[in-house]
Protein backbone atom coordinates (compact mmCIF):
# COMPACT_ATOMS: atom_id res chain seq x y z
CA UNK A 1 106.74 -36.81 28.21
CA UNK A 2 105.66 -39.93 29.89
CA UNK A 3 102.94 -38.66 31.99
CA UNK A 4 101.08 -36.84 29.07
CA UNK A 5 100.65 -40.49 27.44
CA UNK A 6 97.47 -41.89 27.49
CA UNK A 7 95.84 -44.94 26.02
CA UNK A 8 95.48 -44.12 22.83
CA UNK A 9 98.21 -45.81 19.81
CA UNK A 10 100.54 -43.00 18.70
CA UNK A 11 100.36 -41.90 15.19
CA UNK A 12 102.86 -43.62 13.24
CA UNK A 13 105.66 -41.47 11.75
CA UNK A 14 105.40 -40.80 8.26
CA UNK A 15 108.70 -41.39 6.22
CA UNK A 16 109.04 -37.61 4.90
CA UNK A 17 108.56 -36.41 8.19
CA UNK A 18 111.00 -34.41 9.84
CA UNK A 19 112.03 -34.43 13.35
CA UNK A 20 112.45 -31.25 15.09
CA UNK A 21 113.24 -31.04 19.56
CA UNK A 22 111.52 -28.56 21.12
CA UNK A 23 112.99 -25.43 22.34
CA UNK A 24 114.76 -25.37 25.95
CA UNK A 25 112.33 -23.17 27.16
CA UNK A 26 108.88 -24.50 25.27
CA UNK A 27 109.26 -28.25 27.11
CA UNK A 28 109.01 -27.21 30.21
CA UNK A 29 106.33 -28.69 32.92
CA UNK A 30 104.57 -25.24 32.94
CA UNK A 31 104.50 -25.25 29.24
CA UNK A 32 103.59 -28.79 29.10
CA UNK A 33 100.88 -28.47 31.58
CA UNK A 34 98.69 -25.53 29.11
CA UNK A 35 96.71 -25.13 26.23
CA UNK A 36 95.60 -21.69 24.96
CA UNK A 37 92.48 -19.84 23.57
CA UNK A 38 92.64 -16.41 21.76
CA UNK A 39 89.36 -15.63 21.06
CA UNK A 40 88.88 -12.47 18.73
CA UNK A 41 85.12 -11.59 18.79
CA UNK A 42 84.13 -9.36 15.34
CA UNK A 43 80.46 -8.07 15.26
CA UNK A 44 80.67 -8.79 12.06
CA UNK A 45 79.78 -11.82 9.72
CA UNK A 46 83.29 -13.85 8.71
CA UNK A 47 83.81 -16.17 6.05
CA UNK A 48 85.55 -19.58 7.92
CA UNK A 49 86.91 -20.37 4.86
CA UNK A 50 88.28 -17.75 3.79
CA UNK A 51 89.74 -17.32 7.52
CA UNK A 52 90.74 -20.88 7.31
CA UNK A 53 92.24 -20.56 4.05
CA UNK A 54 94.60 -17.80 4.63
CA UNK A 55 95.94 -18.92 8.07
CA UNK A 56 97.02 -22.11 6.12
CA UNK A 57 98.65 -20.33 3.44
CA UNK A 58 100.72 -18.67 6.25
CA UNK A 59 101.64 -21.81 7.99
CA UNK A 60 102.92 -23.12 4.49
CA UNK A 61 105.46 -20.37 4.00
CA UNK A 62 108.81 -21.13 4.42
CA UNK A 63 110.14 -20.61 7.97
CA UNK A 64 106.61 -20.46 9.19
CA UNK A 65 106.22 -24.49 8.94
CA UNK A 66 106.29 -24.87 12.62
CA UNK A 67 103.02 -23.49 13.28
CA UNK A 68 101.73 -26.69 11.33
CA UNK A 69 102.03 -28.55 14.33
CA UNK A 70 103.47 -31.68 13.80
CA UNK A 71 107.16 -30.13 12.73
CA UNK A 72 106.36 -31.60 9.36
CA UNK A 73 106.89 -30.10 6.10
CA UNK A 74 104.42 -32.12 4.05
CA UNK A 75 100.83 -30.60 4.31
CA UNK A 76 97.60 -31.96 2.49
CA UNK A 77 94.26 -32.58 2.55
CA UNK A 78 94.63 -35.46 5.01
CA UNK A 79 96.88 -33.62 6.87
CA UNK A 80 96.52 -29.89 6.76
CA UNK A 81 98.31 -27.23 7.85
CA UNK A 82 95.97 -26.16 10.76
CA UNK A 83 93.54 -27.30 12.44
CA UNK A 84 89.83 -26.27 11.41
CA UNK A 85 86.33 -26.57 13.47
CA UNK A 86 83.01 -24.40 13.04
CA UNK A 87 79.67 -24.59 14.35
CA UNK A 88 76.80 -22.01 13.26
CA UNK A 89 74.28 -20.72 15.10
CA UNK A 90 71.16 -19.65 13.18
CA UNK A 91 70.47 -17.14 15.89
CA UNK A 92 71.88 -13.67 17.63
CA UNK A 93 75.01 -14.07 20.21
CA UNK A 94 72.56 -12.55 23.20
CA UNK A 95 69.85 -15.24 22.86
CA UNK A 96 72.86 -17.52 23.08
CA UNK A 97 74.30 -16.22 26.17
CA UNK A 98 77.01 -14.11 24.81
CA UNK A 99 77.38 -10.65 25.78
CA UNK A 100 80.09 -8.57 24.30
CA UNK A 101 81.17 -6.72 26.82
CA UNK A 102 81.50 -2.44 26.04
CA UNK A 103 83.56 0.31 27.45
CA UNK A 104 82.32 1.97 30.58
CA UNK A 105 83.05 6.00 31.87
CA UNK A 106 84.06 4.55 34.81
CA UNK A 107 86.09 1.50 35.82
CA UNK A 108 83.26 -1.60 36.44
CA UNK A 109 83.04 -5.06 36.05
CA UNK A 110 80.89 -5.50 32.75
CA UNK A 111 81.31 -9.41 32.15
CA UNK A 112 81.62 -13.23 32.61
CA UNK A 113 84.46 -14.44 31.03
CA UNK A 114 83.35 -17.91 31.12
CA UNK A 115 80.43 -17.10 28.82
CA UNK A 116 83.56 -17.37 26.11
CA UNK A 117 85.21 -20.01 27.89
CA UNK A 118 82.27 -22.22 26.90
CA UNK A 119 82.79 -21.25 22.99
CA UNK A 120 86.14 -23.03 23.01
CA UNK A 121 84.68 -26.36 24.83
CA UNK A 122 83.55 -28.02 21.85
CA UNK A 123 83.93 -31.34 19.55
CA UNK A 124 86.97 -31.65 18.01
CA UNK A 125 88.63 -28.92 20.24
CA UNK A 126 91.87 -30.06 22.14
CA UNK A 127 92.01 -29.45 25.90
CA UNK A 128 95.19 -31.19 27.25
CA UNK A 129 98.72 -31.93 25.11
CA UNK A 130 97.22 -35.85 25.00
CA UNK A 131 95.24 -34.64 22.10
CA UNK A 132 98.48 -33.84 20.11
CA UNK A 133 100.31 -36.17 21.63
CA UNK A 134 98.23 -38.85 20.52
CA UNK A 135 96.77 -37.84 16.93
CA UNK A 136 98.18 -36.56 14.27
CA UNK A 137 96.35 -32.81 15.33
CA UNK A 138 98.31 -29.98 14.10
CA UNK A 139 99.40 -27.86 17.05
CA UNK A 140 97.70 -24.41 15.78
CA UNK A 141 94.24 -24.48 15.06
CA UNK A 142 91.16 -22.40 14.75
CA UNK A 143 87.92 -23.05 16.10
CA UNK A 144 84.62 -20.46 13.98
CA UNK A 145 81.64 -19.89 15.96
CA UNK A 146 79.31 -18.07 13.55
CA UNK A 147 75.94 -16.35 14.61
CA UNK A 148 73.64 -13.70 12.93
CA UNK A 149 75.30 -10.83 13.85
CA UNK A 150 78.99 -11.94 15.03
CA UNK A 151 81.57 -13.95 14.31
CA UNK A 152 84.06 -15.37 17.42
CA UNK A 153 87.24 -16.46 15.96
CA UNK A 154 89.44 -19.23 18.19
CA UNK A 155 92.65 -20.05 17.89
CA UNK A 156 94.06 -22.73 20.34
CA UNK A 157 97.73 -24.35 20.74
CA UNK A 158 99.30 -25.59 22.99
CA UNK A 159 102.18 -23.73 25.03
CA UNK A 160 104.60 -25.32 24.29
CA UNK A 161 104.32 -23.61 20.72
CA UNK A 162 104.63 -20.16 21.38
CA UNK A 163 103.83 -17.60 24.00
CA UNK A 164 101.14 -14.41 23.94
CA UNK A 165 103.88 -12.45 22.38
CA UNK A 166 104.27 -14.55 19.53
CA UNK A 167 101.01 -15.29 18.87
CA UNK A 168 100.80 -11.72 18.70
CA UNK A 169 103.59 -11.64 15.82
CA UNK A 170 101.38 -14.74 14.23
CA UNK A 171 97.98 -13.16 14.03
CA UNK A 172 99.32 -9.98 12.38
CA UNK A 173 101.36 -11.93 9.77
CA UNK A 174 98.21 -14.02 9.24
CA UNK A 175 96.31 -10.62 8.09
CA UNK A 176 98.48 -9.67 5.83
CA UNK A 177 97.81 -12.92 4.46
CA UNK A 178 94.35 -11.78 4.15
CA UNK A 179 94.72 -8.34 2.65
CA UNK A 180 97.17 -10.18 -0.06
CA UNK A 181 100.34 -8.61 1.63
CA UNK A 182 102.66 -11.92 1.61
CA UNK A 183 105.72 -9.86 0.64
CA UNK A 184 105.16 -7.79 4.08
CA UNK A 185 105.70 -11.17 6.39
CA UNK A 186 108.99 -10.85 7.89
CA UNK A 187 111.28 -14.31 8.22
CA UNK A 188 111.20 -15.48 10.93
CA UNK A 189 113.83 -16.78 13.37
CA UNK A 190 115.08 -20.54 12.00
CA UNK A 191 112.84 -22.87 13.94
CA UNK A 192 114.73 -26.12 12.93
CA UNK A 193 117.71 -24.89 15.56
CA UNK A 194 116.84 -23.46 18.92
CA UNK A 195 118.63 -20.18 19.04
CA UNK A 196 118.20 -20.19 23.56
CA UNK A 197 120.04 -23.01 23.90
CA UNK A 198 123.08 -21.84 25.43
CA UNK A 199 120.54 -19.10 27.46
CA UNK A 200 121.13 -19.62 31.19
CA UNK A 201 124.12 -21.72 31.04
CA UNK A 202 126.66 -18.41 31.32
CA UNK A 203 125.08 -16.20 34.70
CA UNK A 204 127.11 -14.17 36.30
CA UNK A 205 128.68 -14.14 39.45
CA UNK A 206 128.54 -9.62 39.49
CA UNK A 207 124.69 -10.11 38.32
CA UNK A 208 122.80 -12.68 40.32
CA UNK A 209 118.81 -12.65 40.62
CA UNK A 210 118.31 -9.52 41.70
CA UNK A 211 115.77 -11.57 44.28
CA UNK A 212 118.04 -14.25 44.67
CA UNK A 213 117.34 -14.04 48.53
CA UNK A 214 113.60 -14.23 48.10
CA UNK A 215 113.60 -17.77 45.73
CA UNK A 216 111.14 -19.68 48.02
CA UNK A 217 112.56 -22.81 49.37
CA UNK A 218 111.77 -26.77 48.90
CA UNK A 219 109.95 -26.91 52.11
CA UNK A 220 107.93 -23.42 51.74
CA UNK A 221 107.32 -24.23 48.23
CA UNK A 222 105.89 -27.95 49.35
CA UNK A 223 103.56 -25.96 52.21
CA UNK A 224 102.22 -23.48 49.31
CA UNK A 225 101.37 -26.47 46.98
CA UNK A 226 99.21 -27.70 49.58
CA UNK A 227 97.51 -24.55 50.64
CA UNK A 228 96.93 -23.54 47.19
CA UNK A 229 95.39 -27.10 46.77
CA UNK A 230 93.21 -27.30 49.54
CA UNK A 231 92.02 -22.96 48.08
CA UNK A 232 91.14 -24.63 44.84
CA UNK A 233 89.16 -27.35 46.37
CA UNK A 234 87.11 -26.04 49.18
CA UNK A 235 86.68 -22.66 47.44
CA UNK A 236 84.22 -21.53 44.05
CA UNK A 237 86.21 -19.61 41.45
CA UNK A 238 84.80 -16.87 39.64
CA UNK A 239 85.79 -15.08 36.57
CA UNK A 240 84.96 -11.50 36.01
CA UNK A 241 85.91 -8.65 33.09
CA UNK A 242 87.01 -5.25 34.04
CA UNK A 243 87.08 -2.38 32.11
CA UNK A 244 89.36 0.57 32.80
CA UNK A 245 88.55 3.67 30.33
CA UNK A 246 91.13 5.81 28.71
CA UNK A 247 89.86 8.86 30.71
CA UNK A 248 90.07 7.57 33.77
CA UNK A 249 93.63 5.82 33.73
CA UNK A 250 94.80 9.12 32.43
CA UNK A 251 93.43 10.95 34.94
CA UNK A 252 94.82 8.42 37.25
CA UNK A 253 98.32 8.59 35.76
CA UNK A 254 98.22 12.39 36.00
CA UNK A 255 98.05 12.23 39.68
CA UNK A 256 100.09 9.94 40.18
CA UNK A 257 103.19 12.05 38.19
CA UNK A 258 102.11 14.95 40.24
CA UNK A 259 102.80 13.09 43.36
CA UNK A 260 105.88 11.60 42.10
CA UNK A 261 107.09 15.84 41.23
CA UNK A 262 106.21 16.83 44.56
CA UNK A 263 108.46 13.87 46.39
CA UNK A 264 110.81 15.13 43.65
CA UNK A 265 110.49 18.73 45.01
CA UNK A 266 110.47 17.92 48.33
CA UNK A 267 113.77 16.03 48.34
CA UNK A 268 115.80 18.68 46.27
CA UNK A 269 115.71 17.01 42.85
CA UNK A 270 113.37 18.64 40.42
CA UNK A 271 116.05 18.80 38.24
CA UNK A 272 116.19 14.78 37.77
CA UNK A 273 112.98 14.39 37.85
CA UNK A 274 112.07 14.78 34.09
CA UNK A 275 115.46 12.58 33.11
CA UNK A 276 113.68 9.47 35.41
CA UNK A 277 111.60 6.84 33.92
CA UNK A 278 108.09 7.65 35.06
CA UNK A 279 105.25 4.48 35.46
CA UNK A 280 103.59 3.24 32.66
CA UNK A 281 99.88 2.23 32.15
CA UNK A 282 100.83 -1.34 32.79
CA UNK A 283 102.48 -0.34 36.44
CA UNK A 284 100.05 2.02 37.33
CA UNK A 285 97.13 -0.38 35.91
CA UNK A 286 98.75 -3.30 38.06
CA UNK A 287 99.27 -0.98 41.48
CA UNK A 288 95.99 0.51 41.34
CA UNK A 289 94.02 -2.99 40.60
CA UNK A 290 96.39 -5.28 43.06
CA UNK A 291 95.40 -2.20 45.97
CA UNK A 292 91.67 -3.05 44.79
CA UNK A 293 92.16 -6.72 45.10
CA UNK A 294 93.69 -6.41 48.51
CA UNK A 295 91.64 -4.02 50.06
CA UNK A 296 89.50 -6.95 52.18
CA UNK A 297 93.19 -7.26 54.30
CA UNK A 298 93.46 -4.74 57.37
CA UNK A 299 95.36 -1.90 56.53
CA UNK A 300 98.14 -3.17 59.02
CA UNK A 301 98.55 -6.55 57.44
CA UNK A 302 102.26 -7.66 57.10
CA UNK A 303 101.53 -10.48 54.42
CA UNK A 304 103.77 -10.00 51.75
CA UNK A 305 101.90 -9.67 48.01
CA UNK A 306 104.15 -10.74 44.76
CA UNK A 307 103.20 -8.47 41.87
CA UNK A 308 104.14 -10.17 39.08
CA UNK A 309 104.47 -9.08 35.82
CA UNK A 310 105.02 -11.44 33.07
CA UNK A 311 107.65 -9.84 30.38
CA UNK A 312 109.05 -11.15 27.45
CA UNK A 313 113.15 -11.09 26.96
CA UNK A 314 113.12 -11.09 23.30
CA UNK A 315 114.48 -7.11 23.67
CA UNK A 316 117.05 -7.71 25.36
CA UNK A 317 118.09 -10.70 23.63
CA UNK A 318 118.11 -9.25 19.82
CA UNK A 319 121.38 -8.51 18.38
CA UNK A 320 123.09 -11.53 20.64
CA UNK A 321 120.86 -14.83 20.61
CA UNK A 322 118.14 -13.44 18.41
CA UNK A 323 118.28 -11.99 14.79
CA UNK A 324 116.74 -8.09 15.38
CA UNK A 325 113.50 -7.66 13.50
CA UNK A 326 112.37 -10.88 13.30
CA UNK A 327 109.42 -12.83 14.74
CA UNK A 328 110.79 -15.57 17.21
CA UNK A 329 107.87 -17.63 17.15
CA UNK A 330 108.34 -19.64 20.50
CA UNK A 331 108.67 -19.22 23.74
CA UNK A 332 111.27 -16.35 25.71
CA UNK A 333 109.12 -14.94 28.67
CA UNK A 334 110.17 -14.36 32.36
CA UNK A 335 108.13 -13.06 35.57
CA UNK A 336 109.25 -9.92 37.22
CA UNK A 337 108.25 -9.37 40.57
CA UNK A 338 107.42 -6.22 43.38
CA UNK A 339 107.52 -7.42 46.69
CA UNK A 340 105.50 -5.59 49.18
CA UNK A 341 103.63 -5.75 52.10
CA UNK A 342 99.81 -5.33 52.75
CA UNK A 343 100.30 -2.51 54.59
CA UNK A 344 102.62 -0.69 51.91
CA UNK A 345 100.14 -1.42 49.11
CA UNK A 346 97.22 0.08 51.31
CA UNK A 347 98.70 2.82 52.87
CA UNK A 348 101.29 4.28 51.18
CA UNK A 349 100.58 6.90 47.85
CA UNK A 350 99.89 4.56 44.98
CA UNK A 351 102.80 6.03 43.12
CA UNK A 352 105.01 4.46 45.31
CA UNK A 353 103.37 1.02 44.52
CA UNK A 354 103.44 1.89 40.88
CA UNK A 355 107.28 2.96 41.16
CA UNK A 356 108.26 -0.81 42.62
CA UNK A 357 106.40 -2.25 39.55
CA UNK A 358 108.73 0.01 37.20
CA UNK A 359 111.46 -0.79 39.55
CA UNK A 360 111.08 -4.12 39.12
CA UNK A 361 110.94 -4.01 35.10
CA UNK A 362 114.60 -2.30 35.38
CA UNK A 363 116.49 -4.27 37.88
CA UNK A 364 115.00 -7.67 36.78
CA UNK A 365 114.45 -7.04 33.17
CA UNK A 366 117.84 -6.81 31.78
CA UNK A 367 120.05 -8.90 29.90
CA UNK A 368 121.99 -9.89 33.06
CA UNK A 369 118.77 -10.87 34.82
CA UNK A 370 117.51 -12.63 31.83
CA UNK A 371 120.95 -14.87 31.71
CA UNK A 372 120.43 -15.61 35.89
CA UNK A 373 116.51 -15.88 35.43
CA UNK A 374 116.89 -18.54 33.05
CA UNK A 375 120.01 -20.22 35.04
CA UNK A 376 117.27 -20.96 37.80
CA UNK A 377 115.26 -22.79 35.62
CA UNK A 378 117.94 -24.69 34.38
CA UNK A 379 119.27 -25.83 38.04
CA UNK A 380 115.29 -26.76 38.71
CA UNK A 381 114.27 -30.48 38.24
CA UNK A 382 111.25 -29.44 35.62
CA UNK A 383 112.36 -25.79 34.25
CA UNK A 384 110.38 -24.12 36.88
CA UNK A 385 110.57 -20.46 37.42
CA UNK A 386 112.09 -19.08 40.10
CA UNK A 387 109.25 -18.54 42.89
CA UNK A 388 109.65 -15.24 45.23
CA UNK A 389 108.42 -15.12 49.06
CA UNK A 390 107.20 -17.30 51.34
CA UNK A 391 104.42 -20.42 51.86
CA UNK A 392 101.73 -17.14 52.92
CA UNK A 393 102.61 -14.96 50.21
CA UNK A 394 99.48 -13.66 47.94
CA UNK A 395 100.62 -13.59 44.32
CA UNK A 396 99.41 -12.01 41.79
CA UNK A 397 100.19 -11.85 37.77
CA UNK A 398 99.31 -9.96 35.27
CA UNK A 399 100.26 -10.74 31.73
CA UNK A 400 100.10 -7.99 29.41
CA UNK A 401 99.17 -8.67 25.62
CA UNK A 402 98.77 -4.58 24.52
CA UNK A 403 102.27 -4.82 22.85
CA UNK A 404 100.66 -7.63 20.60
CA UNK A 405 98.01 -5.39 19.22
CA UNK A 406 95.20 -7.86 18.81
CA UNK A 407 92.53 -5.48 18.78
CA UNK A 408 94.19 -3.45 15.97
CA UNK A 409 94.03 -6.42 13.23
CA UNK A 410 92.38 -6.09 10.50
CA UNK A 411 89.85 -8.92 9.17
CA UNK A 412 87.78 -7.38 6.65
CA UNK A 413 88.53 -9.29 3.37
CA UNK A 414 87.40 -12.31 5.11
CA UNK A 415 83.57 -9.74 6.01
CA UNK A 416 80.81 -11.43 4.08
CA UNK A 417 79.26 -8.40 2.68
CA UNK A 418 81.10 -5.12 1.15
CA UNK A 419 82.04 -2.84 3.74
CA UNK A 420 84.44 0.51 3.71
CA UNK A 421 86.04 0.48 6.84
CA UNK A 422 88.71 -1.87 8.53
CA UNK A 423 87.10 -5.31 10.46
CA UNK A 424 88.53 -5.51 13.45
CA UNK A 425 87.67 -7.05 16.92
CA UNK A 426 85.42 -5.30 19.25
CA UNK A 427 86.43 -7.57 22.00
CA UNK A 428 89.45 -10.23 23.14
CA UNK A 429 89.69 -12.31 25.30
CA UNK A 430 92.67 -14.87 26.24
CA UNK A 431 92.05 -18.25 28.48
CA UNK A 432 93.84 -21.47 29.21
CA UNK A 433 93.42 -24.84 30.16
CA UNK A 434 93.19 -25.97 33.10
CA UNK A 435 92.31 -22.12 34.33
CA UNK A 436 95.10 -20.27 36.13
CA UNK A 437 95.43 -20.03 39.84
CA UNK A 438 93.36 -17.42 41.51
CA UNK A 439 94.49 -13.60 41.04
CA UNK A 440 96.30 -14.29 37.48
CA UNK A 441 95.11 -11.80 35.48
CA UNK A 442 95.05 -11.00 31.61
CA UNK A 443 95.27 -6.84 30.59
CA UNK A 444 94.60 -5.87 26.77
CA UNK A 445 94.36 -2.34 25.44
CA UNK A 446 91.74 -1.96 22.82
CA UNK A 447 91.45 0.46 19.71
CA UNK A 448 90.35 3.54 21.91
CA UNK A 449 92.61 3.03 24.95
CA UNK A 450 90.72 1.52 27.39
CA UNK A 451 91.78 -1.19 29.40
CA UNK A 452 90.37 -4.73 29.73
CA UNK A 453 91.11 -7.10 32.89
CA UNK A 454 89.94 -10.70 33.09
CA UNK A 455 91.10 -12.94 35.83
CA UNK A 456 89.56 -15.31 38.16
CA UNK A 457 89.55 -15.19 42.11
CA UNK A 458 87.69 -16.64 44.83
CA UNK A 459 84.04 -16.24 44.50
CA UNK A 460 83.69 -13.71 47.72
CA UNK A 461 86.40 -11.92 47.25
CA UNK A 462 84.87 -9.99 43.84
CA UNK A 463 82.39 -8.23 45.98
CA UNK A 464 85.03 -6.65 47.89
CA UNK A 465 86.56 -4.62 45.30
């Protein structure tokens, strides 16, 4: 932890405190390096209290303690169980310079994401793991920014707490909290153990990284570094919001099946063709945008492009490491990766891109892969990740957070005001600190099915999709 120390005197321990390690996988540089913003927007008016309130009353059941941030068990007024900030504006979200962004007919860019990015840049507001490091800050906390007509909802931590999955898991037990549903919180997994410790230490010989000949080396890994530090320092990011409707990535789907039946035809087995697994929204959303993205290349280009796909192994680690059914509220996520040229993503039928993004989820997403993925971080000197391709590859990642629902949750017995209907967000959006490298990209589904993508990219490059 030594070079997360700054000047400030440590907190002294208190004598009921209670020491817990972190997880394997949760002190890891990458881990260490991150703090993270959900931001839940509600066009709605929100009692911070009340919101406050009921998160703590989550963190103080038993088995949920961890999420009060020190890995204490003694909570009070001096030193509650979350973290709490709120500023009001007596004014509307527009004349502020916050623009929800709405569902299109068509897939367009319809936002800034840094016009949310400034919401969570505020007093009191941690931004690197010094601030918990160095006070005695809880490590979840929840930042209210109230105006006339909306309410934008924060909640930070850093990553070393818990990844997009769990937070997932977190937010919905904290609205049951709300609607006065406390029986309905599953246990979750015992955080005072950590249940991956043995993960990694066991791969097989039969089952090695199914891209064990791609790893990147020292050297090419040393010559990316560079390059990707003289991009971020000569070149203007940019942050944009995409919206994909429902209609259109159906439509898009469709055809994309129908070519997938006629290869079928052509090649003498209809018959399998209904027993194969077919692309899903995320591999089709990921194909389709990464063609977008590369587009600017000539069609001819050989540079290889990493599509990367973050996934999380608690599936195929229930039943063995993990207790099935319950929330693991830490960290247990892997990248899977399509490899592909420039010239394959442009030129061949985008169902054959979106088939080496399924591909991908079930050669490199299995229990096997999980044990070999993890080995690799173990046999690296800070619990890296393994790193596919070469010092010129493009990469991009896309993290999907549909599977945590966060535009389904329900907030309306914290709605100042009677209302019939559920409160839920009209709007998410997910950010970190420092940003991610160019071309890492966040999806989310919302209530009606359309797709949102926010990333960040090179300044010029937006104009060329």
């Amino acid at each position: 932890m030594a070079p997360w120390w700054g000047s400030r005197a440590t907190p002294l321990r208190v004598q009921t405190d209670k020491i817990v390690p972190l997880g394997y996988f949760d002190d890891t540089l990458v881990n260490k390096s991150y703090i993270c913003y959900n931001l839940l927007v509600f066009e709605d008016r929100l009692d911070p209290k009340e919101l406050c309130d009921s998160l703590g009353r989550l963190v103080r059941r038993s088995g949920w303690e961890k999420l009060g941030a020190r890995l204490r068990t003694n909570f009070s007024e001096d030193r509650p169980a979350v973290g709490f900030t709120q500023v009001h504006y007596e004014t509307t979200a527009e004349s502020h310079g916050i623009r929800v962004p709405k569902a299109t007919s068509r897939p367009a860019l319809v936002g800034d994401p840094d016009q949310f990015t400034k919401l969570v840049r505020a007093p009191g507001v941690p931004t690197t793991l010094d601030d918990y490091l160095n006070t005695d800050r809880p490590q979840l906390g929840i930042h209210i920014v109230c105006y006339e007509d909306l309410t934008v909802v924060v909640t930070h931590f850093p990553h070393t707490l818990m990844d997009g999955t769990a937070l997932g898991m977190v937010s919905h037990a904290w609205a049951l909290v709300l609607h006065g549903k406390e029986d309905d919180i599953l246990a979750p997994v015992d955080w005072t153990s950590d249940p991956l410790s043995e993960l990694g230490k066991n791969p097989s010989s039969a089952a090695p990284l199914v891209l064990k000949n791609q790893v990147m080396s020292t050297p090419g890994m040393a010559v990316w570094g560079l390059r990707e530090k003289l991009h971020n320092t000569f070149s203007t990011k940019e942050g944009r919001i995409y919206c994909v409707p429902k209609s259109y990535l159906k439509k898009l789907r469709g055809a994309i099946l129908l070519e997938l039946a006629a290869e079928a035809q052509l090649q003498g087995r209809e018959d399998e063709f209904d027993r194969e697994w077919k692309p899903s929204d995320h591999d089709v959303l990921a194909a389709w945008f990464t063609r977008l993205a590369v587009s600017y290349y000539p069609r001819a280009s050989t540079r290889m492009v990493a599509i990367q796909s973050a996934t999380s192994w608690r599936n195929v680690l229930e039943g063995e490491l993990l207790p099935p059914g319950r929330p693991y509220i830490s960290n247990a996520i892997g990248v899977l990766a399509a490899m592909l040229p420039v010239k394959d993503i442009l030129q061949m039928p985008l169902s054959y891109v979106a088939m080496q993004i399924r591909h991908a989820f079930l050669e490199q997403g299995t229990r096997d892969q999980a044990e070999a993925y993890c080995a690799a971080m173990r046999h690296s000197r800070y619990k890296l990740p393994p790193l596919y391709g070469g010092s010129s590859t493009h990469y991009f990642v896309f993290s999907n957070l549909a599977k945590a629902k966060f535009y389904e949750l329900d907030f309306s017995p914290a709605a100042l005001g009677a209302r019939d209907g559920p409160c839920r967000p009209s709007y998410t959006f997910n950010t970190l600190n420092p940003p991610t490298l160019d071309d890492g990209y966040i999806v989310n589904k919302d209530i009606d099915g359309n797709y949102w993508i926010s990333g960040y990219r090179a300044k010029r490059l937006w104009a060329k999709m």
